[in-house]
PDB file of N, CA and C in Angstrom:
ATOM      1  N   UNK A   1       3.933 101.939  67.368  1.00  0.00           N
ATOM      2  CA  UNK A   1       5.246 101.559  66.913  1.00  0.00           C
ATOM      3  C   UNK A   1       5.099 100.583  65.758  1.00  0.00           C
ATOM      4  N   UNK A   2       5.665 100.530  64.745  1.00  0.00           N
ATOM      5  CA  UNK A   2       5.545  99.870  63.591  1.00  0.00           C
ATOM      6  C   UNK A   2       6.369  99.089  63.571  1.00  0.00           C
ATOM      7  N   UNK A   3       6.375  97.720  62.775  1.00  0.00           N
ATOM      8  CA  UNK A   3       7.583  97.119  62.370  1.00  0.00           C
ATOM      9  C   UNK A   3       8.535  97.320  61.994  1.00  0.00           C
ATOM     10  N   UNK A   4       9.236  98.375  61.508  1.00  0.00           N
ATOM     11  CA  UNK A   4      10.211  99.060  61.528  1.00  0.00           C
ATOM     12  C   UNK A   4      11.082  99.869  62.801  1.00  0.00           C
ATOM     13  N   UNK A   5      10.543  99.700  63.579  1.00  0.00           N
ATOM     14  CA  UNK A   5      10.998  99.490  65.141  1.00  0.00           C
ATOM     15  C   UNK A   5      11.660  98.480  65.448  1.00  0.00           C
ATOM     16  N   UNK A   6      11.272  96.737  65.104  1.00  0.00           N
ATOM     17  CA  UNK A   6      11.317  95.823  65.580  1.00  0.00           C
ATOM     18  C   UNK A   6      12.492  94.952  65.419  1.00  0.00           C
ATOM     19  N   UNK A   7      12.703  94.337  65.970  1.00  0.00           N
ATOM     20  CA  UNK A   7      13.780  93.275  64.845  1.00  0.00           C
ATOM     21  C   UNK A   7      13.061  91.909  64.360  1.00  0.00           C
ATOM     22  N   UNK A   8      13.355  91.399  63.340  1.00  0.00           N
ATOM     23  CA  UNK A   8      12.121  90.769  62.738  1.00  0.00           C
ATOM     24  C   UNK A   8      12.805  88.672  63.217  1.00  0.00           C
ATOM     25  N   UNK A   9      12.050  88.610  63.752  1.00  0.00           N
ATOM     26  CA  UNK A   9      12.931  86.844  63.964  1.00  0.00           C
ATOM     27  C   UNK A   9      12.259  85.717  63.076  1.00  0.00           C
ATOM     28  N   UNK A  10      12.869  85.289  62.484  1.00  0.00           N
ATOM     29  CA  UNK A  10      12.175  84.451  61.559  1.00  0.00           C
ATOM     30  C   UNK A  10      12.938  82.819  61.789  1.00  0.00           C
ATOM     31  N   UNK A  11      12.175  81.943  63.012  1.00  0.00           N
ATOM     32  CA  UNK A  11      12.740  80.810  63.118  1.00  0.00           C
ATOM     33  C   UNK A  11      12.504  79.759  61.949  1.00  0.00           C
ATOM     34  N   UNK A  12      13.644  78.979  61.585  1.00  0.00           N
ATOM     35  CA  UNK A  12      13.200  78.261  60.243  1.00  0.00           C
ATOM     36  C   UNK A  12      13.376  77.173  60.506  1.00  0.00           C
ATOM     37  N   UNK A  13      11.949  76.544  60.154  1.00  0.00           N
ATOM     38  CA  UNK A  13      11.766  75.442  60.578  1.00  0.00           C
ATOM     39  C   UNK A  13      11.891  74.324  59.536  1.00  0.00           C
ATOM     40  N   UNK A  14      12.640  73.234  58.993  1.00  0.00           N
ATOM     41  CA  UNK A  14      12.935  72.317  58.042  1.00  0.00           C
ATOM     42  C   UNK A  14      11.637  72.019  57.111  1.00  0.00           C
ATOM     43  N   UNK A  15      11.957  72.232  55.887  1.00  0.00           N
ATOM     44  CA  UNK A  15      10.352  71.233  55.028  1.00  0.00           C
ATOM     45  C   UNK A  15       9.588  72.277  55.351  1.00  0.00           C
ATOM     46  N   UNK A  16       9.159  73.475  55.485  1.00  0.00           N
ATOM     47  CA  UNK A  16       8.012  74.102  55.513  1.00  0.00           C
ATOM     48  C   UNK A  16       7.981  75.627  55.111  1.00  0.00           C
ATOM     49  N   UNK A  17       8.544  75.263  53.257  1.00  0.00           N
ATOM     50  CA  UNK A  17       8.700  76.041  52.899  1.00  0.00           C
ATOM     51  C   UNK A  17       9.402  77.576  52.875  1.00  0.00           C
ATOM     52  N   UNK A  18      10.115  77.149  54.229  1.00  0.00           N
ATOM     53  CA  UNK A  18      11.099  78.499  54.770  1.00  0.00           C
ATOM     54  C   UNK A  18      12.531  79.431  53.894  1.00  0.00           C
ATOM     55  N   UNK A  19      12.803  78.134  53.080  1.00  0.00           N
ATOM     56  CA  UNK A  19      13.680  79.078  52.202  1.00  0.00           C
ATOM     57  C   UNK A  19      12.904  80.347  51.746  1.00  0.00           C
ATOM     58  N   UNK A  20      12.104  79.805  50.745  1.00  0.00           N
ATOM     59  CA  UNK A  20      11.532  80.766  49.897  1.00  0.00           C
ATOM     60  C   UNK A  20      11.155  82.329  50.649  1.00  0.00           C
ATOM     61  N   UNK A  21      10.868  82.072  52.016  1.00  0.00           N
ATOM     62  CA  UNK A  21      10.377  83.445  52.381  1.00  0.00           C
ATOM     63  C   UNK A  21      11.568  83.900  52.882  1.00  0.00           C
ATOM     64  N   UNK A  22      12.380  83.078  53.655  1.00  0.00           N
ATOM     65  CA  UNK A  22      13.986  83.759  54.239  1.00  0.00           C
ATOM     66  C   UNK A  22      14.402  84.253  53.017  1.00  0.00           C
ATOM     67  N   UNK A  23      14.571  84.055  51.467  1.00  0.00           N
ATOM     68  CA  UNK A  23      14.894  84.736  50.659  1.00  0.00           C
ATOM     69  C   UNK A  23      14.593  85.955  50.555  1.00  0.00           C
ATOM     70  N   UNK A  24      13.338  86.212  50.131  1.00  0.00           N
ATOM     71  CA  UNK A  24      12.445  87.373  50.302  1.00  0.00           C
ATOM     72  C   UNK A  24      12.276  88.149  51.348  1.00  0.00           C
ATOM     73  N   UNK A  25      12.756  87.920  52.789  1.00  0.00           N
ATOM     74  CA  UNK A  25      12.985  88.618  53.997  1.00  0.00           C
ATOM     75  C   UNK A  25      14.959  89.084  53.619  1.00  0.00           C
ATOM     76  N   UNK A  26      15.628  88.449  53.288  1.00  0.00           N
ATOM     77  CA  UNK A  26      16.929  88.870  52.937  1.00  0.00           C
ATOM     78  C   UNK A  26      17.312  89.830  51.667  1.00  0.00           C
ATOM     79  N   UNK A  27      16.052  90.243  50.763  1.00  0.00           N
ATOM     80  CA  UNK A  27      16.357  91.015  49.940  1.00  0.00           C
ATOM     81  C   UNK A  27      16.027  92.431  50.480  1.00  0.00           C
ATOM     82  N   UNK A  28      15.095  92.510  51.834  1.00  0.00           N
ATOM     83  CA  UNK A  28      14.750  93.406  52.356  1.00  0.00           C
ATOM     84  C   UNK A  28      15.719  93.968  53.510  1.00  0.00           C
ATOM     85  N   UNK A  29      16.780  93.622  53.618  1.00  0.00           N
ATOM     86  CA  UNK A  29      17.561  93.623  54.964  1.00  0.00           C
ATOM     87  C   UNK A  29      18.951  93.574  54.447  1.00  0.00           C
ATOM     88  N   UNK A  30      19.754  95.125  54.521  1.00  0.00           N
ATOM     89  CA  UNK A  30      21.227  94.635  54.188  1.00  0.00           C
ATOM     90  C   UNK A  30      21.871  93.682  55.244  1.00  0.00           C
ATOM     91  N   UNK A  31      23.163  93.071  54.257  1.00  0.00           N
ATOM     92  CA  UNK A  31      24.032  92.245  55.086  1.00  0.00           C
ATOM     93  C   UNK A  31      24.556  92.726  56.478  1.00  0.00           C
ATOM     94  N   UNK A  32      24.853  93.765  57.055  1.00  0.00           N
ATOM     95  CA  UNK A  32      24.917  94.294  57.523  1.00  0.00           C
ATOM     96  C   UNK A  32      23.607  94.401  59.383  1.00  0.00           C
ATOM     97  N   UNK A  33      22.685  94.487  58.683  1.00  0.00           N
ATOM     98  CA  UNK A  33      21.226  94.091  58.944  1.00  0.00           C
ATOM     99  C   UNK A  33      21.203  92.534  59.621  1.00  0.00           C
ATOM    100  N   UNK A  34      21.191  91.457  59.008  1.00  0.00           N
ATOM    101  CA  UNK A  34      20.789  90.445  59.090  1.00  0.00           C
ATOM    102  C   UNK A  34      22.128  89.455  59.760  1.00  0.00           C
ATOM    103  N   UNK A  35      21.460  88.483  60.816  1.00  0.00           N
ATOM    104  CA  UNK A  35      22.209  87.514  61.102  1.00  0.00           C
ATOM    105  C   UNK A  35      21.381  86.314  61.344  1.00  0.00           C
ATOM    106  N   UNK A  36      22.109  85.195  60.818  1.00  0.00           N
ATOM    107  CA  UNK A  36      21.657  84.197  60.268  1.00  0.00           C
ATOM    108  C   UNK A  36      22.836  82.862  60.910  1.00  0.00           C
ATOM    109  N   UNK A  37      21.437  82.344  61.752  1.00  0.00           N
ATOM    110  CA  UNK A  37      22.481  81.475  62.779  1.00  0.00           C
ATOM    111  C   UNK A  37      22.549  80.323  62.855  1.00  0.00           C
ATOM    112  N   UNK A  38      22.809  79.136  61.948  1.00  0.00           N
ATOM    113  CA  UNK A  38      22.952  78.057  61.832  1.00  0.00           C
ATOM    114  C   UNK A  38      24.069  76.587  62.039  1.00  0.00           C
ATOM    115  N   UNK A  39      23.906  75.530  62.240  1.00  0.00           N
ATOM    116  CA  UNK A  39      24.777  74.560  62.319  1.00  0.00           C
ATOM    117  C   UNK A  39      25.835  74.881  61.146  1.00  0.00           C
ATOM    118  N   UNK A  40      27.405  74.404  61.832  1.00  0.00           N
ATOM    119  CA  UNK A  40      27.834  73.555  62.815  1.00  0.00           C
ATOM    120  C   UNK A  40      27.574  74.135  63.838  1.00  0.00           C
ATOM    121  N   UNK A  41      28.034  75.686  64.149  1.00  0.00           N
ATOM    122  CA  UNK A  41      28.875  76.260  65.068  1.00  0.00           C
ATOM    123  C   UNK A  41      27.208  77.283  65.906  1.00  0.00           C
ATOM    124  N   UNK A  42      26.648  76.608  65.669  1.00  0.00           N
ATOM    125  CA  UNK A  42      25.523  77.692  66.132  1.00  0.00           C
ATOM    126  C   UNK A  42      24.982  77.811  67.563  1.00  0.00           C
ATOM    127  N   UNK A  43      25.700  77.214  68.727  1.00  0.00           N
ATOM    128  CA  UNK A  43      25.129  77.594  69.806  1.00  0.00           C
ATOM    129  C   UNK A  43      26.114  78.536  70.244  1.00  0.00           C
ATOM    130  N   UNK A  44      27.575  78.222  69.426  1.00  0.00           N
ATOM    131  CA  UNK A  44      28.543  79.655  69.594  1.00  0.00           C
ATOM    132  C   UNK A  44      28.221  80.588  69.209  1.00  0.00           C
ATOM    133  N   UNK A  45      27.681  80.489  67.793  1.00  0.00           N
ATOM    134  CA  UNK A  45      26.680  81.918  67.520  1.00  0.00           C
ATOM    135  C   UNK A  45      26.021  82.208  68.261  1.00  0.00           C
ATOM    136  N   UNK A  46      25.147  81.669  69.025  1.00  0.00           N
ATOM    137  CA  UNK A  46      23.881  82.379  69.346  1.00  0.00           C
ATOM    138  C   UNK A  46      24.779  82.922  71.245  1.00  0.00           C
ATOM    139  N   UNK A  47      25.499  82.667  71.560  1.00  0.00           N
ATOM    140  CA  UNK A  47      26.356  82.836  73.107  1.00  0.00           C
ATOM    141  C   UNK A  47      27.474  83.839  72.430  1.00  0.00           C
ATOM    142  N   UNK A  48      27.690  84.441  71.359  1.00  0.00           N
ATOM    143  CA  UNK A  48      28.536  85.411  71.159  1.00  0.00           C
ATOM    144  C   UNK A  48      27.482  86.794  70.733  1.00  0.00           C
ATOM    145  N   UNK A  49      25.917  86.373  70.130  1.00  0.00           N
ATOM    146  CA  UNK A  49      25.468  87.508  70.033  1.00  0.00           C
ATOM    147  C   UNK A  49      24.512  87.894  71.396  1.00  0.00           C
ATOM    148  N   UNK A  50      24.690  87.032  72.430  1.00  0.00           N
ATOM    149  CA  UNK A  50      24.160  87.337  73.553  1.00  0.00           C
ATOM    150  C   UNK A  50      25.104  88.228  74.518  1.00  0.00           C
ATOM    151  N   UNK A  51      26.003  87.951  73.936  1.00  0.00           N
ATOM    152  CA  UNK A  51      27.155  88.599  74.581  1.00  0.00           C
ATOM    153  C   UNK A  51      27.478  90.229  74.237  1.00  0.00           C
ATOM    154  N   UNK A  52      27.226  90.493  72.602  1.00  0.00           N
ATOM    155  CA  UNK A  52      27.621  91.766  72.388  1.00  0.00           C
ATOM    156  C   UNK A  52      26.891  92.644  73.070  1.00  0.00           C
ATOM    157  N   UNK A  53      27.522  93.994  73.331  1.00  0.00           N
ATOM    158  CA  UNK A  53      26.509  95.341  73.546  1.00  0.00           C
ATOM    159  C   UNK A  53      25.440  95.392  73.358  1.00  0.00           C
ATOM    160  N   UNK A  54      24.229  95.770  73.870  1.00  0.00           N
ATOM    161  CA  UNK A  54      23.274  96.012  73.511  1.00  0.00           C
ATOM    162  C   UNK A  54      23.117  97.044  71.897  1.00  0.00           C
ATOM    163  N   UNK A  55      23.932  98.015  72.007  1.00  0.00           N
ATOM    164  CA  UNK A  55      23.795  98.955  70.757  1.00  0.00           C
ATOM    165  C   UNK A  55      24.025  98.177  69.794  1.00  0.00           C
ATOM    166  N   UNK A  56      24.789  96.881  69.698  1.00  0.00           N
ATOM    167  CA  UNK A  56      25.413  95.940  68.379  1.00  0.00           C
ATOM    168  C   UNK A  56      24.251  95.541  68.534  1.00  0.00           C
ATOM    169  N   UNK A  57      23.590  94.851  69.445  1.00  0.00           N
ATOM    170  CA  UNK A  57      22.489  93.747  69.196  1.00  0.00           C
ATOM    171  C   UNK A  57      21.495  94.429  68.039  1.00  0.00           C
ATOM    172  N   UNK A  58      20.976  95.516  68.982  1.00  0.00           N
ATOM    173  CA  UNK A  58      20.120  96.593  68.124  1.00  0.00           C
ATOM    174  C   UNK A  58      19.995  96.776  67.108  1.00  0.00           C
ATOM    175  N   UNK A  59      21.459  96.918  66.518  1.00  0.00           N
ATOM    176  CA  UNK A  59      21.802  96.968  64.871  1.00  0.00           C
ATOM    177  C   UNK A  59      21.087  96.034  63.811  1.00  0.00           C
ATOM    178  N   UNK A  60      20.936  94.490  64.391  1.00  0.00           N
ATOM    179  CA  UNK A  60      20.334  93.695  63.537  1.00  0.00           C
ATOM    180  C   UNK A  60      18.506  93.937  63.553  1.00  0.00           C
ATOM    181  N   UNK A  61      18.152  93.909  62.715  1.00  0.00           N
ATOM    182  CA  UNK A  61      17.213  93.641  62.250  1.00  0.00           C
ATOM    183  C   UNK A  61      16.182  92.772  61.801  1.00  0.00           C
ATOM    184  N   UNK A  62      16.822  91.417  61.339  1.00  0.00           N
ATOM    185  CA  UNK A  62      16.427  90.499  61.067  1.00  0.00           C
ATOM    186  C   UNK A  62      17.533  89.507  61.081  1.00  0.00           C
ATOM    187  N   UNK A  63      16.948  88.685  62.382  1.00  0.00           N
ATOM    188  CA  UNK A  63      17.685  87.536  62.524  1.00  0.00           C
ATOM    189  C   UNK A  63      16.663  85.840  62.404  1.00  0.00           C
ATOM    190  N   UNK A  64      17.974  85.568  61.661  1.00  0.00           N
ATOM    191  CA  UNK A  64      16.917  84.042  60.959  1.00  0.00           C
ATOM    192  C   UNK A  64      18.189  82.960  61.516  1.00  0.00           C
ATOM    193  N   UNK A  65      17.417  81.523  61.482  1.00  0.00           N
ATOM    194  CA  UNK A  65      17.873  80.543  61.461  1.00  0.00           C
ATOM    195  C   UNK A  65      17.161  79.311  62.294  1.00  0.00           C
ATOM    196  N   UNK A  66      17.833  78.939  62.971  1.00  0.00           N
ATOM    197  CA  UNK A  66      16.699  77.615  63.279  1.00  0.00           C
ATOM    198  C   UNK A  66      17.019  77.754  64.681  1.00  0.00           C
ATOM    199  N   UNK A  67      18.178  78.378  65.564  1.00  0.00           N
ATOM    200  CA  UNK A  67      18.214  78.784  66.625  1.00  0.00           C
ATOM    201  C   UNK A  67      17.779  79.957  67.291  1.00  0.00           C
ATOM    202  N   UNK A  68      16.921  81.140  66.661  1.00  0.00           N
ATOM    203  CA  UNK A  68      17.135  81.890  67.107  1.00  0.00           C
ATOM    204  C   UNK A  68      16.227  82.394  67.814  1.00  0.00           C
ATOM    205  N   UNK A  69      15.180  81.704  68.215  1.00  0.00           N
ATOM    206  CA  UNK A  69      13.872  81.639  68.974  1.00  0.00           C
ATOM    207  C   UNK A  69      14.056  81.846  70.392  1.00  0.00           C
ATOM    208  N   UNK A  70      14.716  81.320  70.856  1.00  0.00           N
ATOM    209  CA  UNK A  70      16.204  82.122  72.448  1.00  0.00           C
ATOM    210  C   UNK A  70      16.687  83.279  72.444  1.00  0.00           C
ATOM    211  N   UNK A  71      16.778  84.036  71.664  1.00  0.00           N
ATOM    212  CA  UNK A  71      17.351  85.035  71.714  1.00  0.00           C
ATOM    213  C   UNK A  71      15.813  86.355  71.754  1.00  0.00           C
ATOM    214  N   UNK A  72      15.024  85.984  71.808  1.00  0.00           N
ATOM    215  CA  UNK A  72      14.181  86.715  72.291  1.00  0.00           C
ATOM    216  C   UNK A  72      14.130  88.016  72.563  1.00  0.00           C
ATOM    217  N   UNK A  73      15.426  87.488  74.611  1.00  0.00           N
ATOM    218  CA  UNK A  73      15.475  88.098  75.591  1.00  0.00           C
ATOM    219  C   UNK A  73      16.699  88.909  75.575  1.00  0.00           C
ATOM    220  N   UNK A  74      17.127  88.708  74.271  1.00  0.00           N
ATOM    221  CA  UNK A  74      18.698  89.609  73.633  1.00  0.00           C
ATOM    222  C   UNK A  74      18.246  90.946  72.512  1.00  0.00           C
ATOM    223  N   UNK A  75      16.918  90.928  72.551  1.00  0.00           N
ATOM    224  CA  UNK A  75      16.627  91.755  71.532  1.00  0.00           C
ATOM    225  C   UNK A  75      15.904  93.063  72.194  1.00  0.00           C
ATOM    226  N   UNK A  76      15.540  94.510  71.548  1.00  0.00           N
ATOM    227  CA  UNK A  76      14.609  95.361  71.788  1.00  0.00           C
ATOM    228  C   UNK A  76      13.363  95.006  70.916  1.00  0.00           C
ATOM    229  N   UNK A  77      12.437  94.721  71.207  1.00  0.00           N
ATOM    230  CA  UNK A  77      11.222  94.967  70.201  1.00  0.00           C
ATOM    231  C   UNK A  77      10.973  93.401  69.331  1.00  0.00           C
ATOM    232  N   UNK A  78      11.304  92.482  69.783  1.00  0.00           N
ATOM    233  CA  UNK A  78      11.460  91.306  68.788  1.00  0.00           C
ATOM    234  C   UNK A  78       9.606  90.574  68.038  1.00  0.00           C
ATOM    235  N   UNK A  79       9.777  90.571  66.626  1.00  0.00           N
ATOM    236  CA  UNK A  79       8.972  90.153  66.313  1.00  0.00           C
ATOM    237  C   UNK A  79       9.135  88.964  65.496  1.00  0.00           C
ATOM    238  N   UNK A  80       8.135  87.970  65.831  1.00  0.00           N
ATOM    239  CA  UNK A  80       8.478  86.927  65.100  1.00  0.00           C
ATOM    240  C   UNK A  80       7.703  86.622  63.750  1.00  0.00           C
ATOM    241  N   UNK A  81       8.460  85.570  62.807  1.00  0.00           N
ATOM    242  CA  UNK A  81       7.676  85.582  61.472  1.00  0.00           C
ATOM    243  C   UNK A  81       7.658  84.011  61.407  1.00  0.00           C
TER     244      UNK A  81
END
């Protein structure tokens, strides 16, 4: 199974150079694709995408932010970056 199976998790961690590659992981991933889960409101984010369908979850592909290292156990196939 290849990475293209997977959904790609990219936790971002402050000061360590993480923009630059979350950029370059977001040119690869339509909007559509990608969710990106950050302060204020982000433990509501992350308890509303635990919540959807599994088939919605599926849909994403690459989920980034600084919470999303929990969501693991919400994903098929999760790989981290």
């Amino acid at each position: 199974m290849g990475l293209y199976n997977n959904t790609v998790v990219f936790v971002h961690l402050a000061k360590t150079g993480g923009t630059t590659l979350l950029n370059i992981l977001n040119r690869n991933y339509s909007q559509t694709e990608r969710l990106d889960i950050r302060p204020p409101n982000q433990q509501q984010q992350i308890e509303k995408f635990k919540n959807l369908p599994i088939e919605v979850r599926a849909k994403y592909k690459l989920l980034t932010g600084h919470g999303v290292f929990q969501l693991h156990d919400y994903i098929i196939n999760p790989y981290y970056k």
